[in-house]
PDB file of N, CA and C in Angstrom:
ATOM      1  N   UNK A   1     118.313 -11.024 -50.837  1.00  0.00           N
ATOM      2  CA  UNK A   1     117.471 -11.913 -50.099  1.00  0.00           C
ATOM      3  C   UNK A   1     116.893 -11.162 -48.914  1.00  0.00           C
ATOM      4  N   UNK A   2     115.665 -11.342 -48.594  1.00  0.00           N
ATOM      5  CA  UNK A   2     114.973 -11.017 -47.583  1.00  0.00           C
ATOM      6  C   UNK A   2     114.673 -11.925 -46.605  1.00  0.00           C
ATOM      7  N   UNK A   3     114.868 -11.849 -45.354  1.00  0.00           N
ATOM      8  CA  UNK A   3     114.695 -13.067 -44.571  1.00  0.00           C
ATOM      9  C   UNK A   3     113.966 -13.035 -42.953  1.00  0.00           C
ATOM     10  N   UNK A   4     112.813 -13.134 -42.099  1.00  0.00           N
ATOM     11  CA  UNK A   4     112.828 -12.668 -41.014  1.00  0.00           C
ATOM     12  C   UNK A   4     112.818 -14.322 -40.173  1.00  0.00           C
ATOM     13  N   UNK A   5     113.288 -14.460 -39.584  1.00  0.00           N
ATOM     14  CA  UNK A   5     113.877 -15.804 -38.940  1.00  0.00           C
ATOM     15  C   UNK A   5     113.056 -16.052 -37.939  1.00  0.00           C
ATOM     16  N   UNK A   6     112.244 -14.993 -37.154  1.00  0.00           N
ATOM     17  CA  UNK A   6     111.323 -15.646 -36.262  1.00  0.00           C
ATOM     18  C   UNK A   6     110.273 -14.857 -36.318  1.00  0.00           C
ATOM     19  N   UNK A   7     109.296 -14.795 -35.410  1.00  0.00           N
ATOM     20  CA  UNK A   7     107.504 -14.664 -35.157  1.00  0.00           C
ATOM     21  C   UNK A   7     107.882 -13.109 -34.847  1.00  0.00           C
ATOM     22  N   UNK A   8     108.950 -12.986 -33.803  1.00  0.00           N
ATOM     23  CA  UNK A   8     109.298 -11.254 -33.809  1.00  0.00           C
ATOM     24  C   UNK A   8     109.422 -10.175 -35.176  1.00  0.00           C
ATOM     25  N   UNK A   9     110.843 -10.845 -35.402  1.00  0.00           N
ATOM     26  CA  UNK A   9     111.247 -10.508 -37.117  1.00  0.00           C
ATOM     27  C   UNK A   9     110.202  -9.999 -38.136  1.00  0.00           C
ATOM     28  N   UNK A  10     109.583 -11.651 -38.095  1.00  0.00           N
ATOM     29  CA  UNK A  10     108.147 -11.806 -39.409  1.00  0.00           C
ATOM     30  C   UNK A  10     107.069 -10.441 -38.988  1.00  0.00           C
ATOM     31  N   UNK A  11     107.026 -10.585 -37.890  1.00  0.00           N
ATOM     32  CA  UNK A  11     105.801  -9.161 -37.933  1.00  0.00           C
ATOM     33  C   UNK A  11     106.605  -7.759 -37.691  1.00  0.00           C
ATOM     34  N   UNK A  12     107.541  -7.593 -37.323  1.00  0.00           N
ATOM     35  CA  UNK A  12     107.959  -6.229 -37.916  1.00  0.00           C
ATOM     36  C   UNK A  12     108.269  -6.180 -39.511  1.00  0.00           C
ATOM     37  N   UNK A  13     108.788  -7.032 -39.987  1.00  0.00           N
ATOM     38  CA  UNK A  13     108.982  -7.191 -41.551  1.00  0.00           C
ATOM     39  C   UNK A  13     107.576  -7.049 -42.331  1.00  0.00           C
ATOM     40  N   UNK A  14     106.307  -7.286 -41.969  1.00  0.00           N
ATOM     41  CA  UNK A  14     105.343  -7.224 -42.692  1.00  0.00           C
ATOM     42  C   UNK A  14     104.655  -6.161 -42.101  1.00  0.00           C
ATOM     43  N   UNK A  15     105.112  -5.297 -40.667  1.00  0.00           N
ATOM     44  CA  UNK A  15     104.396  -4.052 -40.916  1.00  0.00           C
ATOM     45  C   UNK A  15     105.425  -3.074 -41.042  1.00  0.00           C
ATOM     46  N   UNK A  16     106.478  -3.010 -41.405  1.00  0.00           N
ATOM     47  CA  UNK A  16     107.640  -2.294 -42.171  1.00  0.00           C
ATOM     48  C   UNK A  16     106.473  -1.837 -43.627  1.00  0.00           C
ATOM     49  N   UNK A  17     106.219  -3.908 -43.987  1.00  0.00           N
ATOM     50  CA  UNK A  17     105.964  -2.850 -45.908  1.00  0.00           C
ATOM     51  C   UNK A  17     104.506  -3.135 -45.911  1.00  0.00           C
ATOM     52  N   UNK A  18     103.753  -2.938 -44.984  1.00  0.00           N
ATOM     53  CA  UNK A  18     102.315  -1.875 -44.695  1.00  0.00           C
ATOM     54  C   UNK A  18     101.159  -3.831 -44.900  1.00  0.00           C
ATOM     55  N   UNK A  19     101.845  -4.458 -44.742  1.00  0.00           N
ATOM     56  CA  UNK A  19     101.114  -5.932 -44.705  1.00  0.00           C
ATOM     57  C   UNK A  19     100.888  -6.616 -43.578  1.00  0.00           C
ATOM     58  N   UNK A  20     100.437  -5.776 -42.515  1.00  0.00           N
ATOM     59  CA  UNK A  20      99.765  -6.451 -41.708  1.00  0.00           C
ATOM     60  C   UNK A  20      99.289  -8.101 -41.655  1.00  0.00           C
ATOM     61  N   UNK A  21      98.452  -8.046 -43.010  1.00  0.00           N
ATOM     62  CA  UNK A  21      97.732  -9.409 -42.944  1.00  0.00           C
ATOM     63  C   UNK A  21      98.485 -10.461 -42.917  1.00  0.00           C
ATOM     64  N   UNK A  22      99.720 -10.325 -43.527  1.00  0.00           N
ATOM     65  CA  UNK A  22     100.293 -11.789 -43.620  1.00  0.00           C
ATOM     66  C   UNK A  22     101.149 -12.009 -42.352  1.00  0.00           C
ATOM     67  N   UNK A  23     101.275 -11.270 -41.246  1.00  0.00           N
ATOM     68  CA  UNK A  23     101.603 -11.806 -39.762  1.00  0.00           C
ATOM     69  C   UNK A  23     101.049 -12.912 -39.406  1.00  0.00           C
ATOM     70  N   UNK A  24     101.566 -13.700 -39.034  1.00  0.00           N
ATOM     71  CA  UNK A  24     101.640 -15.030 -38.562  1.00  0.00           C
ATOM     72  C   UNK A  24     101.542 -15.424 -37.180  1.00  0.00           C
ATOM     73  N   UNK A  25     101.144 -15.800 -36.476  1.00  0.00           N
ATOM     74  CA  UNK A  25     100.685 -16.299 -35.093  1.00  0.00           C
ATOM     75  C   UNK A  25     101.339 -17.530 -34.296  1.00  0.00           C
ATOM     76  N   UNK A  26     102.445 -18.131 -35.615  1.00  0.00           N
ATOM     77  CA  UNK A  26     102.729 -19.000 -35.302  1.00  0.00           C
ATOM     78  C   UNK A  26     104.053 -19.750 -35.966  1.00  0.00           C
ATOM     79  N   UNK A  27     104.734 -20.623 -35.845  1.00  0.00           N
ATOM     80  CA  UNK A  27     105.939 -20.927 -36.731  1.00  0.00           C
ATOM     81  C   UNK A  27     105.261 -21.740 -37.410  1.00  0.00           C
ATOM     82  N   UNK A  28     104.242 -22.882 -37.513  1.00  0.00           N
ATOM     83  CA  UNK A  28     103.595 -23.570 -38.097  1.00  0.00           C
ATOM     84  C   UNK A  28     102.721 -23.126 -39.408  1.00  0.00           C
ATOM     85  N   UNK A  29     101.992 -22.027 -39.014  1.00  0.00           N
ATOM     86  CA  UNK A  29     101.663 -21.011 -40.231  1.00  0.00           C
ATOM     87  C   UNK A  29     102.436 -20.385 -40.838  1.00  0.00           C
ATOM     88  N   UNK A  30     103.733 -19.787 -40.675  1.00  0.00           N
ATOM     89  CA  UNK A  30     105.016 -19.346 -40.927  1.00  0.00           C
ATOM     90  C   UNK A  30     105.595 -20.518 -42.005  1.00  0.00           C
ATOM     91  N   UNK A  31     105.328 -21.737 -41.662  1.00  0.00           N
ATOM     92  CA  UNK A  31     106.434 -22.643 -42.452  1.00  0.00           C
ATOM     93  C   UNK A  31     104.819 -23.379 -43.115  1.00  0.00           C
ATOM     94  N   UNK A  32     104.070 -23.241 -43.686  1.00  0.00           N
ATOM     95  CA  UNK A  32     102.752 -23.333 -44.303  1.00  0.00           C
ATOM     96  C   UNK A  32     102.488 -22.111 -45.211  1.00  0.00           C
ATOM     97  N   UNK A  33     103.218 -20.969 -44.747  1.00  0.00           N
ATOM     98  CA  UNK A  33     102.997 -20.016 -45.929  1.00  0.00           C
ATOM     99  C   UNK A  33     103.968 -19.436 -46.604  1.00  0.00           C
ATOM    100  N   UNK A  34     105.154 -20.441 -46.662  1.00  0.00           N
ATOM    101  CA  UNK A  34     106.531 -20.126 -47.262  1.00  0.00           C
ATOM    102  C   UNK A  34     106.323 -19.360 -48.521  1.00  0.00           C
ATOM    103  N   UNK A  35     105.701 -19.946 -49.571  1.00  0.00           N
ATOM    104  CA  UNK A  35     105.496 -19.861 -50.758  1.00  0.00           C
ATOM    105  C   UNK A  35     105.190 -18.646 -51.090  1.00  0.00           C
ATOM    106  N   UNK A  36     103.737 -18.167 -50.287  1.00  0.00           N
ATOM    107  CA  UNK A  36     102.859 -17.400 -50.729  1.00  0.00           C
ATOM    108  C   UNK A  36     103.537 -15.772 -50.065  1.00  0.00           C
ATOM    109  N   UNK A  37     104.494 -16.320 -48.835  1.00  0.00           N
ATOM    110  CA  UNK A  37     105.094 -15.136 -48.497  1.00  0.00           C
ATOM    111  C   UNK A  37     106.305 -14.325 -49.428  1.00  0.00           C
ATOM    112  N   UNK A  38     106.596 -16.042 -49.875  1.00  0.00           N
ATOM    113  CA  UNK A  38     108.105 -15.410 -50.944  1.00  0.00           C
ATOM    114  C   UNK A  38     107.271 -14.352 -52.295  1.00  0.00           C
ATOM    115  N   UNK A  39     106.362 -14.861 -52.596  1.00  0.00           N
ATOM    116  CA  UNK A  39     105.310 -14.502 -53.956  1.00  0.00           C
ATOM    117  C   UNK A  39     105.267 -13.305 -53.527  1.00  0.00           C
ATOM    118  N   UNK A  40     104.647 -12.814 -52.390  1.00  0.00           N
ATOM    119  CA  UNK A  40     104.243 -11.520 -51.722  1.00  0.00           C
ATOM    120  C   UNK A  40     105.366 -10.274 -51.714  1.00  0.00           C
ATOM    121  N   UNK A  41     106.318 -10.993 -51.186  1.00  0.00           N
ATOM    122  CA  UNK A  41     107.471  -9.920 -50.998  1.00  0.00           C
ATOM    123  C   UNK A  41     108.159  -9.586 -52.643  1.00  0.00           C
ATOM    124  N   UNK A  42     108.126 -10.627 -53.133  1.00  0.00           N
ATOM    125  CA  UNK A  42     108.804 -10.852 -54.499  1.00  0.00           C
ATOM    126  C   UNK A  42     108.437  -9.457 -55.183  1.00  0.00           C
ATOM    127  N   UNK A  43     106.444  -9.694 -54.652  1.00  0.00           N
ATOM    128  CA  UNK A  43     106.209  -8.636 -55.681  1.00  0.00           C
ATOM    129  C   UNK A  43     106.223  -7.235 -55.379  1.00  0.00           C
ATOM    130  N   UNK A  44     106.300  -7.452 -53.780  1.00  0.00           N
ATOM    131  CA  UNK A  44     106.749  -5.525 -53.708  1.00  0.00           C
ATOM    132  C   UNK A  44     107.962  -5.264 -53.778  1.00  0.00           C
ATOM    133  N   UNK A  45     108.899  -6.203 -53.534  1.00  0.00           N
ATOM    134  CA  UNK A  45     110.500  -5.602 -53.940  1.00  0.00           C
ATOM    135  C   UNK A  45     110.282  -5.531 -55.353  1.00  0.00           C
ATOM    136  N   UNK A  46     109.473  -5.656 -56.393  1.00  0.00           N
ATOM    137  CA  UNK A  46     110.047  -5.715 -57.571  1.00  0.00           C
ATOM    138  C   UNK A  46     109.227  -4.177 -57.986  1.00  0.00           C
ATOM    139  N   UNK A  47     108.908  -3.838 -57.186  1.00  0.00           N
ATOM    140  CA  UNK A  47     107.801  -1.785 -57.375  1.00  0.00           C
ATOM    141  C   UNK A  47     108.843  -0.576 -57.235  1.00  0.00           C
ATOM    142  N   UNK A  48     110.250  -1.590 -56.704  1.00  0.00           N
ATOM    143  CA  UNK A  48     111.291  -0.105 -56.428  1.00  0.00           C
ATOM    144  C   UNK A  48     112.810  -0.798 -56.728  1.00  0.00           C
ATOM    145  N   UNK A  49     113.717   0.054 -56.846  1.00  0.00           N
ATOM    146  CA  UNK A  49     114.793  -0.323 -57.015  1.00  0.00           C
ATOM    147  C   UNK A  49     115.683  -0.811 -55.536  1.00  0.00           C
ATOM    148  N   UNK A  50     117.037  -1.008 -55.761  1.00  0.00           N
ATOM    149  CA  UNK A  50     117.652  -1.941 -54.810  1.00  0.00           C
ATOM    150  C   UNK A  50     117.742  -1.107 -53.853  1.00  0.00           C
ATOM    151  N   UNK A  51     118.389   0.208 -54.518  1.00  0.00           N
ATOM    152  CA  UNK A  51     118.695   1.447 -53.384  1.00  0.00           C
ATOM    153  C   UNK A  51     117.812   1.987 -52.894  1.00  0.00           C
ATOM    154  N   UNK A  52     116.572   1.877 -53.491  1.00  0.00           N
ATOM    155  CA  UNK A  52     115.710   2.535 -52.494  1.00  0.00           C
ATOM    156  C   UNK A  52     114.982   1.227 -51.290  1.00  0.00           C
ATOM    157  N   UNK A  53     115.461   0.126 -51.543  1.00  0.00           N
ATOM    158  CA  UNK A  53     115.006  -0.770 -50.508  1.00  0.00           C
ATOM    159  C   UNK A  53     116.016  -0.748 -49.333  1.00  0.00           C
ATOM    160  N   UNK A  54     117.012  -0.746 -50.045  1.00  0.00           N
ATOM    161  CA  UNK A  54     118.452  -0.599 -49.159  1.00  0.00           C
ATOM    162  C   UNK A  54     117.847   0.401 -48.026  1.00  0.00           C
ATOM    163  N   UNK A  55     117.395   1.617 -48.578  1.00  0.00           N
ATOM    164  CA  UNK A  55     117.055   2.698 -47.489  1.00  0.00           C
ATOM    165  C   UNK A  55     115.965   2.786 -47.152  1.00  0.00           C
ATOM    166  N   UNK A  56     115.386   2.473 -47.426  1.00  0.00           N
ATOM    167  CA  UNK A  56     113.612   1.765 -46.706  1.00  0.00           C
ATOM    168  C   UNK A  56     114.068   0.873 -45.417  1.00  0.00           C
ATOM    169  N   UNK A  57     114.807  -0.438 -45.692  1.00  0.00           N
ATOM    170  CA  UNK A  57     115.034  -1.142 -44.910  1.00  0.00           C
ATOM    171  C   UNK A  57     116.249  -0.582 -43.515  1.00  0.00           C
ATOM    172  N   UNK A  58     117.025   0.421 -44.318  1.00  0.00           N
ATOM    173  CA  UNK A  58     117.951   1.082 -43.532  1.00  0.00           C
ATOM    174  C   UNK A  58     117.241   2.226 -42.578  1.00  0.00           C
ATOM    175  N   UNK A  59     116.215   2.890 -42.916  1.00  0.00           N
ATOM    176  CA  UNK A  59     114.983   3.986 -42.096  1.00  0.00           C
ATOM    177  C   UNK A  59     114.376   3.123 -41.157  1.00  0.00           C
ATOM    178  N   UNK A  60     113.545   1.712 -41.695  1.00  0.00           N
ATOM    179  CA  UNK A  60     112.994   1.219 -40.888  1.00  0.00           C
ATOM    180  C   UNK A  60     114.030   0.227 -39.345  1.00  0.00           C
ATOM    181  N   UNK A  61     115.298   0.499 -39.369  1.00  0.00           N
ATOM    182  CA  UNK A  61     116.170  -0.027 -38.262  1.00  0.00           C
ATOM    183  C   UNK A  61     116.733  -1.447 -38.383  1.00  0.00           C
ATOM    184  N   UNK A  62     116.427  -1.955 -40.061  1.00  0.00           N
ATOM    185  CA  UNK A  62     116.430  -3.234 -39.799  1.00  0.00           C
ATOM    186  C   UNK A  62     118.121  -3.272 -40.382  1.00  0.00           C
ATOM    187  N   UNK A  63     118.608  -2.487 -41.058  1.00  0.00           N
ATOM    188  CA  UNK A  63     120.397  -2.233 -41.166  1.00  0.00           C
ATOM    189  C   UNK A  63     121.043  -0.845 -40.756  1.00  0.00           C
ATOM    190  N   UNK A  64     121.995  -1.236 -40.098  1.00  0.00           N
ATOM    191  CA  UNK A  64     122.960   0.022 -39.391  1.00  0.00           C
ATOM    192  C   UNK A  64     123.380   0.697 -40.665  1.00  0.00           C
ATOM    193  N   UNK A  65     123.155   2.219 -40.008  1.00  0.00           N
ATOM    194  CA  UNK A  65     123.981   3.252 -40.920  1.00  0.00           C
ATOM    195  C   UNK A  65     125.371   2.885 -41.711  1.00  0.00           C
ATOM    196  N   UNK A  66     125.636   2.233 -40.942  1.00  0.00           N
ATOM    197  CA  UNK A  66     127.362   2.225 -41.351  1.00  0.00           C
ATOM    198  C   UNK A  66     127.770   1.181 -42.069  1.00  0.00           C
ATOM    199  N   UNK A  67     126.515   0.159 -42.248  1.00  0.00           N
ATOM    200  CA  UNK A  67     126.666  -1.076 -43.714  1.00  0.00           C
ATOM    201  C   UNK A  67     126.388   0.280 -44.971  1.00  0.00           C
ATOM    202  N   UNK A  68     126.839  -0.391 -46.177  1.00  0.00           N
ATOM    203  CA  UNK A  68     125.916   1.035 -47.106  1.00  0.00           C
ATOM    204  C   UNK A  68     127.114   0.518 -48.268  1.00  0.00           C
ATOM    205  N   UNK A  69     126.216   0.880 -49.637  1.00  0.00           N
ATOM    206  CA  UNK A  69     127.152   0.786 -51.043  1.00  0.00           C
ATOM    207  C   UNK A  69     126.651  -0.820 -51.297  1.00  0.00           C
ATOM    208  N   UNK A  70     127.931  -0.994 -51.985  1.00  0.00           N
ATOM    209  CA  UNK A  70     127.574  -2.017 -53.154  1.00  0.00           C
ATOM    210  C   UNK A  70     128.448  -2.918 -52.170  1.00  0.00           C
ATOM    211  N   UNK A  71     129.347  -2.625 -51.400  1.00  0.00           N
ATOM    212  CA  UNK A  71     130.558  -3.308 -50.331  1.00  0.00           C
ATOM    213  C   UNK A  71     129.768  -3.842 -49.346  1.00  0.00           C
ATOM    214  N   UNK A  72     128.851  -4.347 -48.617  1.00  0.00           N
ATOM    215  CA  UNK A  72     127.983  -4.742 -47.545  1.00  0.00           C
ATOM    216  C   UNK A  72     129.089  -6.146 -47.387  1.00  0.00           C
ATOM    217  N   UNK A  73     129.266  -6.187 -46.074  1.00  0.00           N
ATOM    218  CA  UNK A  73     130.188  -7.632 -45.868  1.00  0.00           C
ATOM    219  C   UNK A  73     129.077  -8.637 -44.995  1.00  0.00           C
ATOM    220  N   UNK A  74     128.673  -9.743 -45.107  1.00  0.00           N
ATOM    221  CA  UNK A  74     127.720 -10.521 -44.864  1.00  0.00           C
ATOM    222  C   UNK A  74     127.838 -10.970 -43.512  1.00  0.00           C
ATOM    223  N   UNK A  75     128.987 -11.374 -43.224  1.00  0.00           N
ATOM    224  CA  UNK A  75     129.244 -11.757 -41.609  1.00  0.00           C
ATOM    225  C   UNK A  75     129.102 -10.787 -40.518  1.00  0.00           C
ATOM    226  N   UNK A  76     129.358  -9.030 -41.306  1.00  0.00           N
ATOM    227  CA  UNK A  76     129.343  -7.794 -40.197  1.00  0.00           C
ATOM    228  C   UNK A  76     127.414  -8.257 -39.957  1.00  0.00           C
ATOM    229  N   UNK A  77     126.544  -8.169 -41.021  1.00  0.00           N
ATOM    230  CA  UNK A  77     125.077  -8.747 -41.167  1.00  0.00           C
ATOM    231  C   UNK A  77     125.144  -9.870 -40.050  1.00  0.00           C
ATOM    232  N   UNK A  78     125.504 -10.350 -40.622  1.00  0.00           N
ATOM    233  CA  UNK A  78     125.000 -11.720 -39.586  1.00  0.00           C
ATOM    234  C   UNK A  78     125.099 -11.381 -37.846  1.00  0.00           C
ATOM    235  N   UNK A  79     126.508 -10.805 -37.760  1.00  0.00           N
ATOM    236  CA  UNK A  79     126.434 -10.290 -36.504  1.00  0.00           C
ATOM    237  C   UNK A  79     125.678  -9.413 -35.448  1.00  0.00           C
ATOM    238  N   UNK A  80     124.562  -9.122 -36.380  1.00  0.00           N
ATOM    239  CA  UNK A  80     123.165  -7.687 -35.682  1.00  0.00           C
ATOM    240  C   UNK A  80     122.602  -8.696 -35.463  1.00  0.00           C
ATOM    241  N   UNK A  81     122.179  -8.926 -34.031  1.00  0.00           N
ATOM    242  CA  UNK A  81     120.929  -9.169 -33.519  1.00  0.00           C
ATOM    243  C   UNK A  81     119.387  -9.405 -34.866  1.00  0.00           C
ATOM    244  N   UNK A  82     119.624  -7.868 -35.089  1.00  0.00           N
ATOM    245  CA  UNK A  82     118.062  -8.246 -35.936  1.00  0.00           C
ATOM    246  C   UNK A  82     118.292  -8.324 -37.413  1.00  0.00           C
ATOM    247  N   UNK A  83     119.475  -8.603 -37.765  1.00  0.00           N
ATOM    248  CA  UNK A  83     119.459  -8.768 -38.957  1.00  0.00           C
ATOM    249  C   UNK A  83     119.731 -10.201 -39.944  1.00  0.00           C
ATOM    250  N   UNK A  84     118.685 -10.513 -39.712  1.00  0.00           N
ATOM    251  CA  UNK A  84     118.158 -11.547 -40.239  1.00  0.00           C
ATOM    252  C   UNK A  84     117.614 -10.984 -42.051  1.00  0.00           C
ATOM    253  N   UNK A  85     117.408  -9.905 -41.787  1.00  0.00           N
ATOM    254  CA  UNK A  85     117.108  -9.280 -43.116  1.00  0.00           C
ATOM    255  C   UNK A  85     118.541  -9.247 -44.223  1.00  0.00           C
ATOM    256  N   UNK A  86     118.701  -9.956 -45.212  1.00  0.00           N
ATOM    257  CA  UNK A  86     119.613  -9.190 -45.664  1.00  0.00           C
ATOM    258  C   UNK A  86     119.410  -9.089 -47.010  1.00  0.00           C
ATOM    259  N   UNK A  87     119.834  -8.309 -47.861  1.00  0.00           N
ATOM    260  CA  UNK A  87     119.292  -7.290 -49.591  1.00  0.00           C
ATOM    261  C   UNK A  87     120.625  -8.132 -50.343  1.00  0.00           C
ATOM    262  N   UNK A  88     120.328  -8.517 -51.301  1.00  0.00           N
ATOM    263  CA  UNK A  88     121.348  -8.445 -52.165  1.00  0.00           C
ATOM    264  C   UNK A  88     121.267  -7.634 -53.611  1.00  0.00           C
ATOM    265  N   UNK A  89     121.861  -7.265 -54.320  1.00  0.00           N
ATOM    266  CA  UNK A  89     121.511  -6.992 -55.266  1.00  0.00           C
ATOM    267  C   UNK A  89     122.156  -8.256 -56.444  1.00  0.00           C
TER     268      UNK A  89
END
């Protein structure tokens, strides 16, 4: 699952994977373009495998070095500030 929880989040998450356009201005447009955002992301996570998102997302700062593997514990996640992002496989 991919997730950015607020207006901060949402626009580093969409210029992480080079999508500018779908930044949002607002929580109202944010919760108006649920759909079309899930569609969006759906389809670039589906251009690479897990591990290489794992480390895309791990380069771009949005998970600490020291989560990693197939072992990721969800609550250490929950506990980062910015990680609102989280991968499952």
């Amino acid at each position: 699952m991919i997730a950015a929880s607020n207006l901060t989040q949402q626009k580093r998450l969409w210029t992480a994977l080079g999508r500018e356009d779908m930044i949002k201005q607002n929580n109202n447009q944010r919760l108006d373009s649920h759909a079309e955002e899930a569609q969006v992301i759906a389809e670039i996570i589906s251009t690479m495998t897990a591990d290489y998102w794992e480390a895309f997302y791990r380069n771009a700062g949005f998970l600490p070095h020291a989560l990693g593997g197939s072992k990721r514990h969800l609550m250490t996640l929950m506990s980062i500030p910015e990680a609102s992002c989280t991968l499952s496989r």
